[in-house]
N, C-alpha and C. Protein backbone atom coordinates (compact mmCIF):
# COMPACT_ATOMS: atom_id res chain seq x y z
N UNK A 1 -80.07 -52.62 -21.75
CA UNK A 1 -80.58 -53.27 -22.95
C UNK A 1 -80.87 -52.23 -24.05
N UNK A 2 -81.43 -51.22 -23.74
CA UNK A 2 -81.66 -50.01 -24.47
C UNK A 2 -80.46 -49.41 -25.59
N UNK A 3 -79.82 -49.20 -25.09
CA UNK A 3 -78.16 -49.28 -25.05
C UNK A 3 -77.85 -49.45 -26.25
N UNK A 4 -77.35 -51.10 -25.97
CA UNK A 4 -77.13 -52.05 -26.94
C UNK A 4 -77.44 -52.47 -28.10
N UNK A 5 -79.24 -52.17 -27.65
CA UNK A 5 -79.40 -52.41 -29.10
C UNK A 5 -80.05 -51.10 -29.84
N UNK A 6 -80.01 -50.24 -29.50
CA UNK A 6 -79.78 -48.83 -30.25
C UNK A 6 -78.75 -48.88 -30.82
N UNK A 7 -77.77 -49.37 -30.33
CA UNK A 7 -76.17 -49.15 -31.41
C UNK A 7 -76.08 -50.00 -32.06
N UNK A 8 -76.61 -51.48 -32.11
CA UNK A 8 -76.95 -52.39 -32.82
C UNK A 8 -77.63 -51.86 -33.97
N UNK A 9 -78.93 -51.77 -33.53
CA UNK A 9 -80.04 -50.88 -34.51
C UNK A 9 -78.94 -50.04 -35.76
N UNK A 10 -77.75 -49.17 -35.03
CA UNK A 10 -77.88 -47.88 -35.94
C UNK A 10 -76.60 -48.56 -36.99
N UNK A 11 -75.47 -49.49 -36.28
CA UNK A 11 -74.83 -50.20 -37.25
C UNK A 11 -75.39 -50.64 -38.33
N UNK A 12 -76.28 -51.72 -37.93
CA UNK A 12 -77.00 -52.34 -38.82
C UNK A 12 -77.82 -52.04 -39.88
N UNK A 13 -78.50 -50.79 -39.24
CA UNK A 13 -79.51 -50.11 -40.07
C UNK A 13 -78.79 -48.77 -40.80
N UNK A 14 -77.37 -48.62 -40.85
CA UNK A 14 -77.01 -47.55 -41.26
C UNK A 14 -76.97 -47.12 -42.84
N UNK A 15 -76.91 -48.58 -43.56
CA UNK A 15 -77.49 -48.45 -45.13
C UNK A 15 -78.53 -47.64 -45.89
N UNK A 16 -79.81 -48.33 -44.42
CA UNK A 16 -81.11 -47.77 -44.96
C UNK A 16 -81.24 -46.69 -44.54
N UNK A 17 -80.68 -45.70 -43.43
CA UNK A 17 -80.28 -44.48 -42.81
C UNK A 17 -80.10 -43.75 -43.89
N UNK A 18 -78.75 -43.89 -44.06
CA UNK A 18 -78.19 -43.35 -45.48
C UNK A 18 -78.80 -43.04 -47.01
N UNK A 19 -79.41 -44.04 -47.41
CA UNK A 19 -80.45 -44.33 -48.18
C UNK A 19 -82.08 -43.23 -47.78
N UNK A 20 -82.21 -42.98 -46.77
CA UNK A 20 -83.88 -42.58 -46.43
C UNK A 20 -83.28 -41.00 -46.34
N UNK A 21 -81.97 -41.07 -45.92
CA UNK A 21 -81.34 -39.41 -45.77
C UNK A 21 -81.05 -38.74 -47.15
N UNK A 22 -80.73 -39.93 -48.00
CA UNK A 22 -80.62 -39.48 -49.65
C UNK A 22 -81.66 -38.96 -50.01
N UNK A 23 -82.57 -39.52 -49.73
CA UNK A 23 -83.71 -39.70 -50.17
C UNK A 23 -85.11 -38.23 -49.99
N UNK A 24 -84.73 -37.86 -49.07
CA UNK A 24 -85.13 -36.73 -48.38
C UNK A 24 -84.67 -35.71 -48.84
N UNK A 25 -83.20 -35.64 -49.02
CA UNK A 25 -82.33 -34.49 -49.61
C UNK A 25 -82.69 -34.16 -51.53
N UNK A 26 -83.00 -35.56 -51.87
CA UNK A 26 -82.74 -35.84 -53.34
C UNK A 26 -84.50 -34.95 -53.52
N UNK A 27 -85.20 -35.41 -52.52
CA UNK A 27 -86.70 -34.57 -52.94
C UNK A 27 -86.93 -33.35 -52.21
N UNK A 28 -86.53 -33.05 -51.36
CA UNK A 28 -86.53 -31.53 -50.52
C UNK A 28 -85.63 -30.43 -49.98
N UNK A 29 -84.25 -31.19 -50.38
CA UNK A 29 -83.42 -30.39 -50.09
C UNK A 29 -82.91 -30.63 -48.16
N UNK A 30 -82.05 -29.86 -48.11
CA UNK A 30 -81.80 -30.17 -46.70
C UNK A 30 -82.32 -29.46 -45.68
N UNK A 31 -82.70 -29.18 -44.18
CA UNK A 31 -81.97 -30.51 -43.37
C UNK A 31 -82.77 -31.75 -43.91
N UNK A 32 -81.74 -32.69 -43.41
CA UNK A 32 -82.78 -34.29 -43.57
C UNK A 32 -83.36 -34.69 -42.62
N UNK A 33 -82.89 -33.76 -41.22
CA UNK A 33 -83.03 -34.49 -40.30
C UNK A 33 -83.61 -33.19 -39.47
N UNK A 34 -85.26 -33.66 -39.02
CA UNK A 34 -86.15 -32.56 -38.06
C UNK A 34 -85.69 -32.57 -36.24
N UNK A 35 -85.53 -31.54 -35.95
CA UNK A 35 -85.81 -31.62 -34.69
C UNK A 35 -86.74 -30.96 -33.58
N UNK A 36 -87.32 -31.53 -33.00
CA UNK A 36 -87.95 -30.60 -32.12
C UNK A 36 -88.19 -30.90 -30.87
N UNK A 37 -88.49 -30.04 -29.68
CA UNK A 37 -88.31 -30.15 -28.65
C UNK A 37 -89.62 -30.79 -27.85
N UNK A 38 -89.11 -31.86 -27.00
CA UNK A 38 -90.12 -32.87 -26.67
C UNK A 38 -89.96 -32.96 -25.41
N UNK A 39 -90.72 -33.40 -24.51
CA UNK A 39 -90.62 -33.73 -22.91
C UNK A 39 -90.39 -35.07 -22.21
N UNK A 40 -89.41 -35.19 -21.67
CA UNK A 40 -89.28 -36.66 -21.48
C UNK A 40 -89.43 -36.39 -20.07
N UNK A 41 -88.84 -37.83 -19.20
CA UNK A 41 -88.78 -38.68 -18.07
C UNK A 41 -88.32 -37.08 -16.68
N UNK A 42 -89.24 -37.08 -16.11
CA UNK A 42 -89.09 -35.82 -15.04
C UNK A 42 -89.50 -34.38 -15.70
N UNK A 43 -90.23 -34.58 -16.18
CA UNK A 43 -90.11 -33.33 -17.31
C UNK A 43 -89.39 -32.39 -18.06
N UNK A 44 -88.52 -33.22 -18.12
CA UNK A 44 -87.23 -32.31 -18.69
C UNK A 44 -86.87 -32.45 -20.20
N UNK A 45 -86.85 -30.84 -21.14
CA UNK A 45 -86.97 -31.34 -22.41
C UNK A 45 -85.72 -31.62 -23.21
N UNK A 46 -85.65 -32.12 -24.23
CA UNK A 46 -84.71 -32.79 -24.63
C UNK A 46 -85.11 -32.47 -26.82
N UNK A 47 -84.08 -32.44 -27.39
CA UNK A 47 -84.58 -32.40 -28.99
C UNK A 47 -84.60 -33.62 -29.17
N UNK A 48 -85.98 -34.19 -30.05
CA UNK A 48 -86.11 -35.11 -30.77
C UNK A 48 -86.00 -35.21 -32.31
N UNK A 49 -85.05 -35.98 -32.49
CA UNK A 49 -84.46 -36.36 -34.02
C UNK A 49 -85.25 -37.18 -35.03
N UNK A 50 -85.60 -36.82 -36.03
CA UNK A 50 -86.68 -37.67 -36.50
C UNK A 50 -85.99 -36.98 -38.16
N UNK A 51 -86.41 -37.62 -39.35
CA UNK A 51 -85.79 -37.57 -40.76
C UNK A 51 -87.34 -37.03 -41.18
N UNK A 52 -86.79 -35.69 -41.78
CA UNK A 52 -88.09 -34.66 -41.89
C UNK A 52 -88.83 -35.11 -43.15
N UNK A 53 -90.20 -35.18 -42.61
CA UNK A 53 -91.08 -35.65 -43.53
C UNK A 53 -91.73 -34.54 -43.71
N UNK A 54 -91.77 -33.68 -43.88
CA UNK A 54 -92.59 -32.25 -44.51
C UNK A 54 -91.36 -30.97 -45.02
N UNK A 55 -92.57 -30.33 -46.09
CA UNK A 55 -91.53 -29.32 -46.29
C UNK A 55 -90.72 -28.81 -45.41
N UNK A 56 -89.82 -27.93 -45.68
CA UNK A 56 -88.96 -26.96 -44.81
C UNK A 56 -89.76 -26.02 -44.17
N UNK A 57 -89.81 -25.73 -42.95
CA UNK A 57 -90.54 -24.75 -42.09
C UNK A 57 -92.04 -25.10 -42.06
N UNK A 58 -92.35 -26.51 -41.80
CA UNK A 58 -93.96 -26.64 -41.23
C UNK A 58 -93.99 -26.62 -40.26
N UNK A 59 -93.19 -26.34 -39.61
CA UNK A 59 -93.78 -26.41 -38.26
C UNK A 59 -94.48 -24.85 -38.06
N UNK A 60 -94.42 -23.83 -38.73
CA UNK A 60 -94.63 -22.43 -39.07
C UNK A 60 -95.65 -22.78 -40.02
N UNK A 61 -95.90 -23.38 -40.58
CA UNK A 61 -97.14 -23.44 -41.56
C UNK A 61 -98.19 -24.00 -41.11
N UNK A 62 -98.46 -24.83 -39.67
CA UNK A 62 -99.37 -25.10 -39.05
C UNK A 62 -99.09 -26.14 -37.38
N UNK A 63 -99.89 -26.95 -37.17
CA UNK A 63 -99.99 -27.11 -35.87
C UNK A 63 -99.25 -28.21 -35.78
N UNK A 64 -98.52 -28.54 -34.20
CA UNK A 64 -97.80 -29.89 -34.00
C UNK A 64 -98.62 -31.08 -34.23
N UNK A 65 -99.45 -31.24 -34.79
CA UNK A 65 -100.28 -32.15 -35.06
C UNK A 65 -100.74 -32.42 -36.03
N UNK A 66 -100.38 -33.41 -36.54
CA UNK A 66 -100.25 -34.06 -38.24
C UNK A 66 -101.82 -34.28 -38.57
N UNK A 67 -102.35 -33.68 -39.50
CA UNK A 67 -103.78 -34.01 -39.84
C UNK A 67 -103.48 -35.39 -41.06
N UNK A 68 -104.71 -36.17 -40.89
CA UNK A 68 -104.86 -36.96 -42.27
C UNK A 68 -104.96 -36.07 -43.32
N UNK A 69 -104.16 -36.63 -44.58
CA UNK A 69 -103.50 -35.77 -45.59
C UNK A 69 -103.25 -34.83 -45.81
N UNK A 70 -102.09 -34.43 -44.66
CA UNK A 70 -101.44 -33.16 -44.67
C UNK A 70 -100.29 -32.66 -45.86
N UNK A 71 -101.03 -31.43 -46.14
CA UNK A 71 -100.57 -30.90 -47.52
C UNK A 71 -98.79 -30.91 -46.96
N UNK A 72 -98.14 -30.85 -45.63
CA UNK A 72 -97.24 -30.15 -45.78
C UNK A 72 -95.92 -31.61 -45.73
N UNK A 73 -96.90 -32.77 -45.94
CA UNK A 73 -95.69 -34.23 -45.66
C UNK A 73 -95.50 -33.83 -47.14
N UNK A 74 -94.39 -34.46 -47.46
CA UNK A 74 -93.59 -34.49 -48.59
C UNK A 74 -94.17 -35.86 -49.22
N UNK A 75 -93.68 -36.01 -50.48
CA UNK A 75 -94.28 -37.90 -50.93
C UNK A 75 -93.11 -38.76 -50.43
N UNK A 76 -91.94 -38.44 -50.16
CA UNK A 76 -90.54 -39.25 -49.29
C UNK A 76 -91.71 -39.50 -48.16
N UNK A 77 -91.28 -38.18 -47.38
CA UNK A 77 -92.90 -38.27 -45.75
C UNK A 77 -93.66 -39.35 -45.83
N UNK A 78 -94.49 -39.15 -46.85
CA UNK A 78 -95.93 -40.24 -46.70
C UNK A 78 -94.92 -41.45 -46.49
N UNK A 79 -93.92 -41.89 -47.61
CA UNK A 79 -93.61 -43.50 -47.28
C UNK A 79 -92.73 -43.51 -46.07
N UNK A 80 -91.97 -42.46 -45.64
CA UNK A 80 -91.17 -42.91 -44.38
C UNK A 80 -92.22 -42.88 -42.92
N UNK A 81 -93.14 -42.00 -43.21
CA UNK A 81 -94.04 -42.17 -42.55
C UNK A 81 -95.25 -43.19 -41.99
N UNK A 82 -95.45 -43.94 -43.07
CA UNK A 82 -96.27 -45.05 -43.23
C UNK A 82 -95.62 -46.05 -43.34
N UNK A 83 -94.14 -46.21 -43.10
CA UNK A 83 -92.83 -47.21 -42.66
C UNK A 83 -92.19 -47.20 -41.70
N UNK A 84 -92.66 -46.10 -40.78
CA UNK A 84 -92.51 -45.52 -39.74
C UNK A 84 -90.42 -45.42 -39.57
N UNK A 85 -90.11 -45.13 -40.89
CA UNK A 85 -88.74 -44.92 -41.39
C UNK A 85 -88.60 -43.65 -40.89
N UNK A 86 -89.31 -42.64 -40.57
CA UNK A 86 -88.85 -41.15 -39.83
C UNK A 86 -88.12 -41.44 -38.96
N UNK A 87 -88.70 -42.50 -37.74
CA UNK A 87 -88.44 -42.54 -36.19
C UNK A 87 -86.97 -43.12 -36.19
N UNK A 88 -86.59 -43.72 -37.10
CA UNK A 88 -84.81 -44.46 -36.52
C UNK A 88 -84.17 -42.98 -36.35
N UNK A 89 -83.89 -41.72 -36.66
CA UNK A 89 -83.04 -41.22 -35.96
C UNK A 89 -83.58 -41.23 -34.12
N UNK A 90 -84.15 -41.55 -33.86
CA UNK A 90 -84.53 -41.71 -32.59
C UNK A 90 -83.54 -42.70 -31.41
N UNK A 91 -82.89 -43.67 -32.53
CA UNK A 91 -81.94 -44.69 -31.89
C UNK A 91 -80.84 -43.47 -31.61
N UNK A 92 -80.72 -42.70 -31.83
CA UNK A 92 -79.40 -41.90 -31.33
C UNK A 92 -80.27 -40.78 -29.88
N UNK A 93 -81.33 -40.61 -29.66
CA UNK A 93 -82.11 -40.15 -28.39
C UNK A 93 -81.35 -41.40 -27.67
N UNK A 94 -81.85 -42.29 -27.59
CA UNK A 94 -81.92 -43.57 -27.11
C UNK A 94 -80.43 -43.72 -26.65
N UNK A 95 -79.39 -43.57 -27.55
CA UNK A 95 -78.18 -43.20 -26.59
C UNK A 95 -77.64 -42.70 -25.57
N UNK A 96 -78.32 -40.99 -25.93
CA UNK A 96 -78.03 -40.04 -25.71
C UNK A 96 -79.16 -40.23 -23.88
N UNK A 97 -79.60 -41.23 -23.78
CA UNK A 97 -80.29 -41.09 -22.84
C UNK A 97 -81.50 -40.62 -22.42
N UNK A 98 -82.03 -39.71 -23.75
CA UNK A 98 -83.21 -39.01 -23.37
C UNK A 98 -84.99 -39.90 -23.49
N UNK A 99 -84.46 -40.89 -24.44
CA UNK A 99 -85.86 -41.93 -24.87
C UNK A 99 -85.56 -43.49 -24.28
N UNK A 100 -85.97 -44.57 -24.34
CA UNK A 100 -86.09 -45.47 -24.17
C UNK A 100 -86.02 -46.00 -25.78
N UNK A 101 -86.16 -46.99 -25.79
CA UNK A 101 -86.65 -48.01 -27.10
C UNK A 101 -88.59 -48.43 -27.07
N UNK A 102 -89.10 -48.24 -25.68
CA UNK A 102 -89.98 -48.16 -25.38
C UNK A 102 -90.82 -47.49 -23.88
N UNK A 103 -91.84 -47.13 -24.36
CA UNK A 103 -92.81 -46.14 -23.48
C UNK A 103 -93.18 -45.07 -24.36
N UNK A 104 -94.33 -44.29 -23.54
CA UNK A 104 -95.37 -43.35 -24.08
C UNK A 104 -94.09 -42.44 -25.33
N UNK A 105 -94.48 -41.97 -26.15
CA UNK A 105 -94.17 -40.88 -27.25
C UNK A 105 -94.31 -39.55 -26.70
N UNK A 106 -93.16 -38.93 -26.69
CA UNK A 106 -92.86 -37.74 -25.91
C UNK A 106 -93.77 -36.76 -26.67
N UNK A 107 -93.83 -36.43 -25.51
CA UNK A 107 -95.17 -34.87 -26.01
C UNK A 107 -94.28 -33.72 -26.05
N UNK A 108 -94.85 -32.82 -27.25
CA UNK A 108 -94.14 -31.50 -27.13
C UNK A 108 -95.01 -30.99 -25.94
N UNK A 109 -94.11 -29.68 -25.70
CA UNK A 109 -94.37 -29.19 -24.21
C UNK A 109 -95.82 -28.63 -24.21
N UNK A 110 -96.42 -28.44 -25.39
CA UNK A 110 -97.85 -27.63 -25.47
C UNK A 110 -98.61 -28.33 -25.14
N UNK A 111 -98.49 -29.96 -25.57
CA UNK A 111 -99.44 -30.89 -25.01
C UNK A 111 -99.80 -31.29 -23.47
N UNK A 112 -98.85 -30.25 -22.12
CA UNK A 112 -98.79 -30.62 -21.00
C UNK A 112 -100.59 -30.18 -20.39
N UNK A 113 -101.08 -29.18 -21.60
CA UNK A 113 -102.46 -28.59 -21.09
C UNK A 113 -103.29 -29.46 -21.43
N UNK A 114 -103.27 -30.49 -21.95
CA UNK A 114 -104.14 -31.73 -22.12
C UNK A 114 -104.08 -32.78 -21.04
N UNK A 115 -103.24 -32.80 -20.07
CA UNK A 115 -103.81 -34.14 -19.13
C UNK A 115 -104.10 -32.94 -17.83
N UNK A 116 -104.42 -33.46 -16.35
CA UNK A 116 -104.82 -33.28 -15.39
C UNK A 116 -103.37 -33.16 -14.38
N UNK A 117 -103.15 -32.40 -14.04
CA UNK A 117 -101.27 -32.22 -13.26
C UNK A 117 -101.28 -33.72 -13.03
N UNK A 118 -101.89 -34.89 -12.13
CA UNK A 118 -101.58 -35.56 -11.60
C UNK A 118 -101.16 -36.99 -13.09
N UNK A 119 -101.93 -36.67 -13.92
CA UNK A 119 -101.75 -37.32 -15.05
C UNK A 119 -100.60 -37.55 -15.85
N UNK A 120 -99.97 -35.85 -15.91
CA UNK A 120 -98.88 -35.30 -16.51
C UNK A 120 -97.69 -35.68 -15.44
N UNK A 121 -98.06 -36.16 -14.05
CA UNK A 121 -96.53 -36.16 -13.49
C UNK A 121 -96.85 -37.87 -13.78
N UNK A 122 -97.79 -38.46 -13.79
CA UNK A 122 -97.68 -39.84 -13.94
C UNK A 122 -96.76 -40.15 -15.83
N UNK A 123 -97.18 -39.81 -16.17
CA UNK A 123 -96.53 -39.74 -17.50
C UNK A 123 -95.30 -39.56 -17.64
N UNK A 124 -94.99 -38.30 -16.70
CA UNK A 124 -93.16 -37.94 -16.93
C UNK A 124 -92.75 -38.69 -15.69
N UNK A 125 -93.10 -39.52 -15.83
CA UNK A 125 -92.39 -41.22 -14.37
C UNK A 125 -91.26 -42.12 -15.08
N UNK A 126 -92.06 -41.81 -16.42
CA UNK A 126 -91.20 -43.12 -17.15
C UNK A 126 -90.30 -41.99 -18.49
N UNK A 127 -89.48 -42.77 -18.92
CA UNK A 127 -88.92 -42.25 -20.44
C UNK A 127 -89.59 -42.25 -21.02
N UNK A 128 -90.10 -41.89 -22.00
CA UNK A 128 -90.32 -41.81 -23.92
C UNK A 128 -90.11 -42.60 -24.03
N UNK A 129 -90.61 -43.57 -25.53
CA UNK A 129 -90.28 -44.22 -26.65
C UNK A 129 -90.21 -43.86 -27.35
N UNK A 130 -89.36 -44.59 -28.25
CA UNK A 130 -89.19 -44.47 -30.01
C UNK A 130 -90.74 -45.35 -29.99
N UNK A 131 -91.27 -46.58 -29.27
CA UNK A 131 -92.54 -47.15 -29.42
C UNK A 131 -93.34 -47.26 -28.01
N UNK A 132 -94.54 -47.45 -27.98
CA UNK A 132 -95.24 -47.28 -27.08
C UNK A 132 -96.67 -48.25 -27.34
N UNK A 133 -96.77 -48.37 -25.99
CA UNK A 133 -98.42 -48.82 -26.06
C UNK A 133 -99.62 -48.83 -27.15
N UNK A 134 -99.75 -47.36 -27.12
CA UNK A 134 -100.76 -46.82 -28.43
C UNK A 134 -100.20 -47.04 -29.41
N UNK A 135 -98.88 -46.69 -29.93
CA UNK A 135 -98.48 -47.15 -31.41
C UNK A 135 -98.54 -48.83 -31.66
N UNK A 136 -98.52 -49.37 -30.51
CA UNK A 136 -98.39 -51.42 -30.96
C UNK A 136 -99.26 -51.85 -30.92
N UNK A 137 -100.79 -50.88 -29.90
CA UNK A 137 -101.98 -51.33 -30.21
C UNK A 137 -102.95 -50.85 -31.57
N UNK A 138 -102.69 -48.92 -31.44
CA UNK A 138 -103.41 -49.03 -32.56
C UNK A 138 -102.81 -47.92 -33.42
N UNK A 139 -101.47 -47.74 -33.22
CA UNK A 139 -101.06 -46.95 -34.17
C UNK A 139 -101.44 -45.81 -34.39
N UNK A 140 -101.35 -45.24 -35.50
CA UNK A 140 -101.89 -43.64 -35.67
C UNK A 140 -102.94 -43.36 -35.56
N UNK A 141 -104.20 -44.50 -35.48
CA UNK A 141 -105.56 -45.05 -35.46
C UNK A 141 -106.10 -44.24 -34.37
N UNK A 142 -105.31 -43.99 -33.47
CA UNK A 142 -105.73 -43.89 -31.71
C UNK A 142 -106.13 -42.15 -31.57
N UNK A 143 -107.06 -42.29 -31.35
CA UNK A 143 -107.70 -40.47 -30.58
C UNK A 143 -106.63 -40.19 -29.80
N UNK A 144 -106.28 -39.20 -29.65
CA UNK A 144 -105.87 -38.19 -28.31
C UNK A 144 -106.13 -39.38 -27.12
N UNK A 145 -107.44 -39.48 -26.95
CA UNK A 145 -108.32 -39.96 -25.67
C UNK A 145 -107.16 -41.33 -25.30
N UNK A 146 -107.80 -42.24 -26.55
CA UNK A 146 -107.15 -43.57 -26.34
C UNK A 146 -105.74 -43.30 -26.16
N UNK A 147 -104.86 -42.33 -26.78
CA UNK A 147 -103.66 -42.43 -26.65
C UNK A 147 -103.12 -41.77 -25.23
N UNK A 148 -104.06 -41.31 -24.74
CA UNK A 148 -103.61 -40.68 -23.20
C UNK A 148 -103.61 -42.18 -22.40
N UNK A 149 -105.15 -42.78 -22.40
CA UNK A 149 -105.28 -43.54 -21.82
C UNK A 149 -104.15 -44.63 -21.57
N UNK A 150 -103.68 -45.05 -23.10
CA UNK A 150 -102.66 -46.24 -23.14
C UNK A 150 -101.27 -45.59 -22.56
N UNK A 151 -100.82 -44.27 -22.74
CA UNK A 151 -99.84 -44.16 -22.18
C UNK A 151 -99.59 -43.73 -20.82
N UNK A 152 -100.94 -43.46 -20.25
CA UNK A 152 -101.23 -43.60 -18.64
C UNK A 152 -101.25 -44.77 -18.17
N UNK A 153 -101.67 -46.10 -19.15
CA UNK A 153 -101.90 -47.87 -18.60
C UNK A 153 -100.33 -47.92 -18.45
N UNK A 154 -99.33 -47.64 -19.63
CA UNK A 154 -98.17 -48.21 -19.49
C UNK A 154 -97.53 -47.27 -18.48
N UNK A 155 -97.30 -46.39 -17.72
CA UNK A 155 -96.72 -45.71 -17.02
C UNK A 155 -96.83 -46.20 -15.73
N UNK A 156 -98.05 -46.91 -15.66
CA UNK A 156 -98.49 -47.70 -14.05
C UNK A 156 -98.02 -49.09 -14.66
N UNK A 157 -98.13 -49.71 -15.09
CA UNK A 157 -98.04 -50.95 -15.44
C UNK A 157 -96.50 -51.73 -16.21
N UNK A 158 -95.76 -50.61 -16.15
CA UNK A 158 -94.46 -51.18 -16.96
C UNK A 158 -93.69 -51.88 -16.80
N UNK A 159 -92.69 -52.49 -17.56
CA UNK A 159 -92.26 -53.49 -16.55
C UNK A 159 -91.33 -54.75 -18.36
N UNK A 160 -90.61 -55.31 -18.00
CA UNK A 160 -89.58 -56.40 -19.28
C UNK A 160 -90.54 -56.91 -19.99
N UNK A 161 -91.87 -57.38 -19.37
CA UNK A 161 -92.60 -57.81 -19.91
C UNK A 161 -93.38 -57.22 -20.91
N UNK A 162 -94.31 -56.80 -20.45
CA UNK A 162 -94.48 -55.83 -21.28
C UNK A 162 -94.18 -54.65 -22.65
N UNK A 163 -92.52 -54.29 -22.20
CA UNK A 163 -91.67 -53.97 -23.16
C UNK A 163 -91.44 -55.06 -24.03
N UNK A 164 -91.51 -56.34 -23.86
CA UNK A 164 -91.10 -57.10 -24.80
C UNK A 164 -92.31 -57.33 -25.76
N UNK A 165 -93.44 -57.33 -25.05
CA UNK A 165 -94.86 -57.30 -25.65
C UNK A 165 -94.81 -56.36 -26.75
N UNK A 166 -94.45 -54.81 -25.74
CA UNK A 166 -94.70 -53.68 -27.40
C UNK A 166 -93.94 -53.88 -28.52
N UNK A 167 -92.58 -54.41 -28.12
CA UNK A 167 -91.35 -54.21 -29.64
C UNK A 167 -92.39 -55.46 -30.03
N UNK A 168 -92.40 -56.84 -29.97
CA UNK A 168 -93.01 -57.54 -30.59
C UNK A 168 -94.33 -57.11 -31.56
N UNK A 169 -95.26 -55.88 -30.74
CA UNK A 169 -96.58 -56.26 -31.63
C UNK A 169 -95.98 -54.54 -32.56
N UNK A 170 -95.32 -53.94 -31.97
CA UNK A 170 -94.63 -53.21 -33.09
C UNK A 170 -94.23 -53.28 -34.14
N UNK A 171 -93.31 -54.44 -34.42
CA UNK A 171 -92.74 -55.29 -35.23
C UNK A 171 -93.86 -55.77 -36.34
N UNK A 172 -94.75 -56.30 -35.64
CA UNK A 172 -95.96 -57.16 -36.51
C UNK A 172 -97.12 -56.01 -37.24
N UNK A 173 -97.13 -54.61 -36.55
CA UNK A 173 -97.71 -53.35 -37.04
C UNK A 173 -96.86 -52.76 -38.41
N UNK A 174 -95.52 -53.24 -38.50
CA UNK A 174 -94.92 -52.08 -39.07
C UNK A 174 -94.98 -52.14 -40.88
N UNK A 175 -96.49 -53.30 -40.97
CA UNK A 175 -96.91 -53.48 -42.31
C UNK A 175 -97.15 -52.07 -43.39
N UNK A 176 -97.09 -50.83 -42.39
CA UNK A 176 -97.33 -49.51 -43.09
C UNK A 176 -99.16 -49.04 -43.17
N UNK A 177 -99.82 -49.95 -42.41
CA UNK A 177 -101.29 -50.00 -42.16
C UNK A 177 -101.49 -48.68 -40.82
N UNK A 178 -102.34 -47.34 -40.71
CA UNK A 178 -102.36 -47.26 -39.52
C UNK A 178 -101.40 -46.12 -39.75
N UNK A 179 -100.03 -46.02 -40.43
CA UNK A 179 -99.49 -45.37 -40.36
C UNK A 179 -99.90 -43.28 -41.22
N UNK A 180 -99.60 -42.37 -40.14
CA UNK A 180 -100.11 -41.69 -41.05
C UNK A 180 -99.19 -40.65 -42.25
């Protein structure tokens, strides 16, 4: 299912692709498109594709972790960000096998010193999402804490159902509320 409609997704959505990649280039120049290295399903890392919302070289200008009003998002950033328009290059992870369409949001590898070993192998059980638990419940809203928690609930608890639960309340989030 994943599959399918990732390539669905990228047909369909390839206008506004095109358009958000202009868009990026037209205010920052190139690449358009960020990558960085993330941990998926067994712990094995994989680059994640995402349409760069900060200057060129932030990841050198400070920490993997986006503060509220970070000097280094671009004003493209803030709206693809708060449209959560970064994440569609992610439908090509999703091909490529390394993400799901849903489950926890892959952690870069630095974040493995934040859970408890037994935590961290429960986590790398399942794939990545492009969406997850914490993003359909509370979005960018969510502490560290809560967001461990929810992506430890969905790692025990996963299952069609559920996945159909997150794209749904995803869908109904993606008002740009929440987003950071």
């Amino acid at each position: 299912m994943d599959l399918a409609l990732s390539l669905l997704a990228l047909v369909v959505l390839s206008p506004l692709l095109a358009a958000v990649a202009a868009a990026v280039a037209f205010e920052s120049g190139r690449p358009v498109l960020f990558r960085q290295v993330r941990v998926g399903r067994n712990g094995r890392e994989f680059g994640l594709y995402k349409f760069r919302s900060m200057v060129r070289g932030a990841d050198r200008l400070g920490n993997w972790h986006t503060a509220q009003d970070d000097p280094r998002v671009t004003r493209i950033g803030r709206f693809i960000r708060r449209t959560s328009l970064d994440e569609l290059p992610q439908l090509v992870n999703v091909l490529r096998g390394d993400m799901s369409l849903v489950g926890p949001r892959p952690d870069v590898p630095a974040q493995r010193a934040l859970y408890a070993p037994e935590d961290w192998a429960l986590r790398c059980s399942v794939r990545p999402g492009i969406t997850g638990l914490a993003q359909a419940l509370m979005r960018s809203e969510a502490t560290p804490e809560q967001r461990l928690a929810l992506d430890l609930q969905y790692a025990r608890e996963h299952g069609v159902r559920m996945d159909m639960r997150i794209l749904f309340l995803t869908v109904a989030r993606l008002s740009g509320k929440g987003g950071n």
